[in-house]
N, C-alpha and C. Protein backbone atom coordinates (compact mmCIF):
# COMPACT_ATOMS: atom_id res chain seq x y z
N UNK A 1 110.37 108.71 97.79
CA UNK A 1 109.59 107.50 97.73
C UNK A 1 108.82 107.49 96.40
N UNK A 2 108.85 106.27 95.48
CA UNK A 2 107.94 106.52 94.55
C UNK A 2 107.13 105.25 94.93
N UNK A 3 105.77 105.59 94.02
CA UNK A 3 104.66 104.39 93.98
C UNK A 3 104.40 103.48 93.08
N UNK A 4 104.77 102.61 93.30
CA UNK A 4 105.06 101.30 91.76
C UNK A 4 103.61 100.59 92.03
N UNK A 5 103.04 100.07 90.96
CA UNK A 5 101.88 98.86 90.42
C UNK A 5 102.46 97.55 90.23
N UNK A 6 101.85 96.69 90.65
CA UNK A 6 102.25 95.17 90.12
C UNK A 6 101.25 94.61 89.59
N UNK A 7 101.71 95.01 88.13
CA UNK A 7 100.35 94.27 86.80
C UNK A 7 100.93 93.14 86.84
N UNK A 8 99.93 91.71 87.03
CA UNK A 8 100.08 90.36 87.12
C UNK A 8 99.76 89.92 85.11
N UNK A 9 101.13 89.96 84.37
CA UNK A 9 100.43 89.74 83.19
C UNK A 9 100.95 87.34 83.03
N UNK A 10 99.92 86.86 82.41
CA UNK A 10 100.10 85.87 81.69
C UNK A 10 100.31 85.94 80.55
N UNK A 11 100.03 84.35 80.41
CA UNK A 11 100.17 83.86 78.83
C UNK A 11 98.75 84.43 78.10
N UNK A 12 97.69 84.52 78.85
CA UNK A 12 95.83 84.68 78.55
C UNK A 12 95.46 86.23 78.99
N UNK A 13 96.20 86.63 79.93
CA UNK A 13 95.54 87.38 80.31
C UNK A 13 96.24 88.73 81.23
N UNK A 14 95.92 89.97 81.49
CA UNK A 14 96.57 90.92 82.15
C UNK A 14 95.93 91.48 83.32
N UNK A 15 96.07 91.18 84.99
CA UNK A 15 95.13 91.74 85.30
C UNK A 15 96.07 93.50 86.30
N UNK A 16 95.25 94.46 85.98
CA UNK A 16 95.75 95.62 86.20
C UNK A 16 95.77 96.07 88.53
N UNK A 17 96.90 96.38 88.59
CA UNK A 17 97.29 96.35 89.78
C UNK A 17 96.61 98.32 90.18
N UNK A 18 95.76 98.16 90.42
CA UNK A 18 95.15 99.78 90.79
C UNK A 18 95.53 100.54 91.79
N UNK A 19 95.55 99.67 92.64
CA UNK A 19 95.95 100.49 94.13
C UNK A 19 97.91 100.70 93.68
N UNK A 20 98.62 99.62 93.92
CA UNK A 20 100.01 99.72 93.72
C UNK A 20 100.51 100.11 95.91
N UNK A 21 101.83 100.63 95.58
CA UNK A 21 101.79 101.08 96.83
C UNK A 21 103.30 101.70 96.71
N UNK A 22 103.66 102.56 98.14
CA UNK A 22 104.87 103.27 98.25
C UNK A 22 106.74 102.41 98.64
N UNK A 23 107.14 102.83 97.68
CA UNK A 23 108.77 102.26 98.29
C UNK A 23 110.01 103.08 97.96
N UNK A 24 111.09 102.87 98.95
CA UNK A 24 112.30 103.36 98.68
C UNK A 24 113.07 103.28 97.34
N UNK A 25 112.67 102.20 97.40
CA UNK A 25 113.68 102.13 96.21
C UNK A 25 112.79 100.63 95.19
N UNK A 26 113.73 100.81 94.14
CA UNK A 26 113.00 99.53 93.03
C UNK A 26 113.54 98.12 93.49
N UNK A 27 114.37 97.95 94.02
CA UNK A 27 115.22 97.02 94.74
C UNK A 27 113.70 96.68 96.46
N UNK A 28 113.77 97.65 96.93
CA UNK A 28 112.56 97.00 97.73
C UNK A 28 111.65 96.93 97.09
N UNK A 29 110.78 97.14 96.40
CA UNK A 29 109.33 97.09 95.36
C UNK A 29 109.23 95.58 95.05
N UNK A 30 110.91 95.14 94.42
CA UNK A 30 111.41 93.65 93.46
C UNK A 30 110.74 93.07 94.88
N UNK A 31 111.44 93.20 95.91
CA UNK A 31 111.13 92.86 96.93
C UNK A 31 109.93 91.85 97.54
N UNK A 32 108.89 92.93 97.54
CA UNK A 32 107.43 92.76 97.68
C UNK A 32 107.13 91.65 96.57
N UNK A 33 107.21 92.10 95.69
CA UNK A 33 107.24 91.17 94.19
C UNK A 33 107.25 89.63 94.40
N UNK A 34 108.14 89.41 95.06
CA UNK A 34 108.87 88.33 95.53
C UNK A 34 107.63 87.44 96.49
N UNK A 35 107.71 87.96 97.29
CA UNK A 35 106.45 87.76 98.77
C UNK A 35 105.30 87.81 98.57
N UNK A 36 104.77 88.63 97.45
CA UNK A 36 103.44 88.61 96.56
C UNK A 36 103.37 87.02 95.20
N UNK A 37 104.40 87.31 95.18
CA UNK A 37 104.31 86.09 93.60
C UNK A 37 104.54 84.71 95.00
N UNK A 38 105.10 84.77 96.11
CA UNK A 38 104.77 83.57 96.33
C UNK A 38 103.80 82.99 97.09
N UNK A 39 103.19 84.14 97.51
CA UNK A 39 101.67 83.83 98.30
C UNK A 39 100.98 83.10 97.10
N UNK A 40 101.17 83.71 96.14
CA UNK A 40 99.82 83.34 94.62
C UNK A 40 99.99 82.37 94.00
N UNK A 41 101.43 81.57 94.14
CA UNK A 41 101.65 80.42 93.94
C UNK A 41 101.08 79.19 94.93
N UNK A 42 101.72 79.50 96.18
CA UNK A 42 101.33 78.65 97.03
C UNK A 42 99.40 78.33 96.96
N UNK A 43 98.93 79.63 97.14
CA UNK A 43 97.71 79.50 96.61
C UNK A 43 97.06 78.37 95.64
N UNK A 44 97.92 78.55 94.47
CA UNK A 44 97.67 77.94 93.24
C UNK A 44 98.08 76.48 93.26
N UNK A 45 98.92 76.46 94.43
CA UNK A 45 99.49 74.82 94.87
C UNK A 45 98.39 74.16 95.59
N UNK A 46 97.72 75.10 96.30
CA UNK A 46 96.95 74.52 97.29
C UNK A 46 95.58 74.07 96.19
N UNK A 47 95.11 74.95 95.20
CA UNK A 47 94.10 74.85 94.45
C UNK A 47 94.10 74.31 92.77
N UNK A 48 95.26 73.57 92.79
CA UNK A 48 96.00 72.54 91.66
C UNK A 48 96.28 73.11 90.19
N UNK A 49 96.22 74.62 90.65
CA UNK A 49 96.46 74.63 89.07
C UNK A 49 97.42 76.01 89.17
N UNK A 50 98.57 75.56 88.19
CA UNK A 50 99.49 76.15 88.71
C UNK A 50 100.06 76.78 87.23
N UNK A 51 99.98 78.23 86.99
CA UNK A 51 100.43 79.19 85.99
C UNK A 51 101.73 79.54 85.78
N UNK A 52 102.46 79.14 84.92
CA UNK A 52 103.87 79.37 85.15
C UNK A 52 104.41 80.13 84.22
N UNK A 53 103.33 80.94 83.46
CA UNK A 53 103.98 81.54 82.69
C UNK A 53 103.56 83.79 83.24
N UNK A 54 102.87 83.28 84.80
CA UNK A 54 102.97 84.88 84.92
C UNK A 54 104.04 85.53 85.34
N UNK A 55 104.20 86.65 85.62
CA UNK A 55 105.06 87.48 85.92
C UNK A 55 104.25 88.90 86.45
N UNK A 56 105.19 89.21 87.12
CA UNK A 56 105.00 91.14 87.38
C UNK A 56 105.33 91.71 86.75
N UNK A 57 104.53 93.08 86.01
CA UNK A 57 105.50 93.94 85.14
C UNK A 57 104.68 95.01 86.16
N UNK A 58 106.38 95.76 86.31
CA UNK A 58 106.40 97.03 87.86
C UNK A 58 106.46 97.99 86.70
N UNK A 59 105.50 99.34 87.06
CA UNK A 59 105.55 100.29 86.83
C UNK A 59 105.47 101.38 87.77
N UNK A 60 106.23 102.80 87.07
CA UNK A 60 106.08 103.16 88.75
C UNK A 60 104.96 104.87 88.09
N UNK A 61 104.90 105.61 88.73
CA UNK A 61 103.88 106.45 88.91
C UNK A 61 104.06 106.80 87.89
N UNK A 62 104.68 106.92 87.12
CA UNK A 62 105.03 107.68 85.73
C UNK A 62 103.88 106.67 84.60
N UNK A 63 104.09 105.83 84.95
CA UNK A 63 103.53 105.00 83.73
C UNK A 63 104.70 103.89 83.48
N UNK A 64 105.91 104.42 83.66
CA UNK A 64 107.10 103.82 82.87
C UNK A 64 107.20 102.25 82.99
N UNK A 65 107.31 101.13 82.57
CA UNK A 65 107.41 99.99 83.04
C UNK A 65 109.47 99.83 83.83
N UNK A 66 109.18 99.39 84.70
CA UNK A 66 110.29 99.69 85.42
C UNK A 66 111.42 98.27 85.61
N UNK A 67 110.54 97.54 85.36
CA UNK A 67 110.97 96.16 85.93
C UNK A 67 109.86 94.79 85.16
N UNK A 68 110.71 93.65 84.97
CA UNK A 68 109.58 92.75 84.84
C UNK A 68 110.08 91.29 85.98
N UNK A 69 109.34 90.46 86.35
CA UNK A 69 109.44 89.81 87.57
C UNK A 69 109.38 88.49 87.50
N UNK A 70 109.68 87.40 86.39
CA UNK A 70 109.20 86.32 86.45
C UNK A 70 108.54 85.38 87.71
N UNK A 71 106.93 85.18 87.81
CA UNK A 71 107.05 84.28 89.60
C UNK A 71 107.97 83.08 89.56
N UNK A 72 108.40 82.98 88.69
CA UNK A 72 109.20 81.82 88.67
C UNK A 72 110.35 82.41 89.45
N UNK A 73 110.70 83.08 89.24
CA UNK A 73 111.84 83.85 90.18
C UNK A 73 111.94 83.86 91.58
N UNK A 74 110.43 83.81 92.36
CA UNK A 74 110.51 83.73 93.34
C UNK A 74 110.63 82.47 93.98
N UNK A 75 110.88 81.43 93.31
CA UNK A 75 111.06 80.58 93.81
C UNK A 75 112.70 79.62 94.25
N UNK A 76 113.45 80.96 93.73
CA UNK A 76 114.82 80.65 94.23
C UNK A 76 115.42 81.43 95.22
């Protein structure tokens, strides 16, 4: 099992994912990614302002950046 972070970076701004959490594999992590970027949208639907230029960049315990996530992605 490793432990990946989901740093929420924009166009303005980076905010750092501290806790992170445990998964099988990077394929489930993308996963979460997915279900996380669309709670924060819907959010952002509900509260009119809507960021389309963030993304996830997954790193996993190493530091390594592992993955990057467009939220736009989650919407297909």
């Amino acid at each position: 099992m490793t432990h990946y972070f989901f740093h929420i970076r924009s166009r303005t701004e980076r905010i750092e994912d501290r806790e992170g959490g445990d998964f099988d594999t990077l394929q489930a992590a993308l996963a979460e990614a997915r279900v996380a970027a669309r709670e924060i949208l819907a959010e952002d639907v509900r509260k009119g302002q809507l960021d389309e230029t963030r993304l996830f960049e997954i790193v996993d315990d190493q530091g390594e950046l592992v993955a990057r996530m467009p939220f736009s992605e989650a919407l297909t």
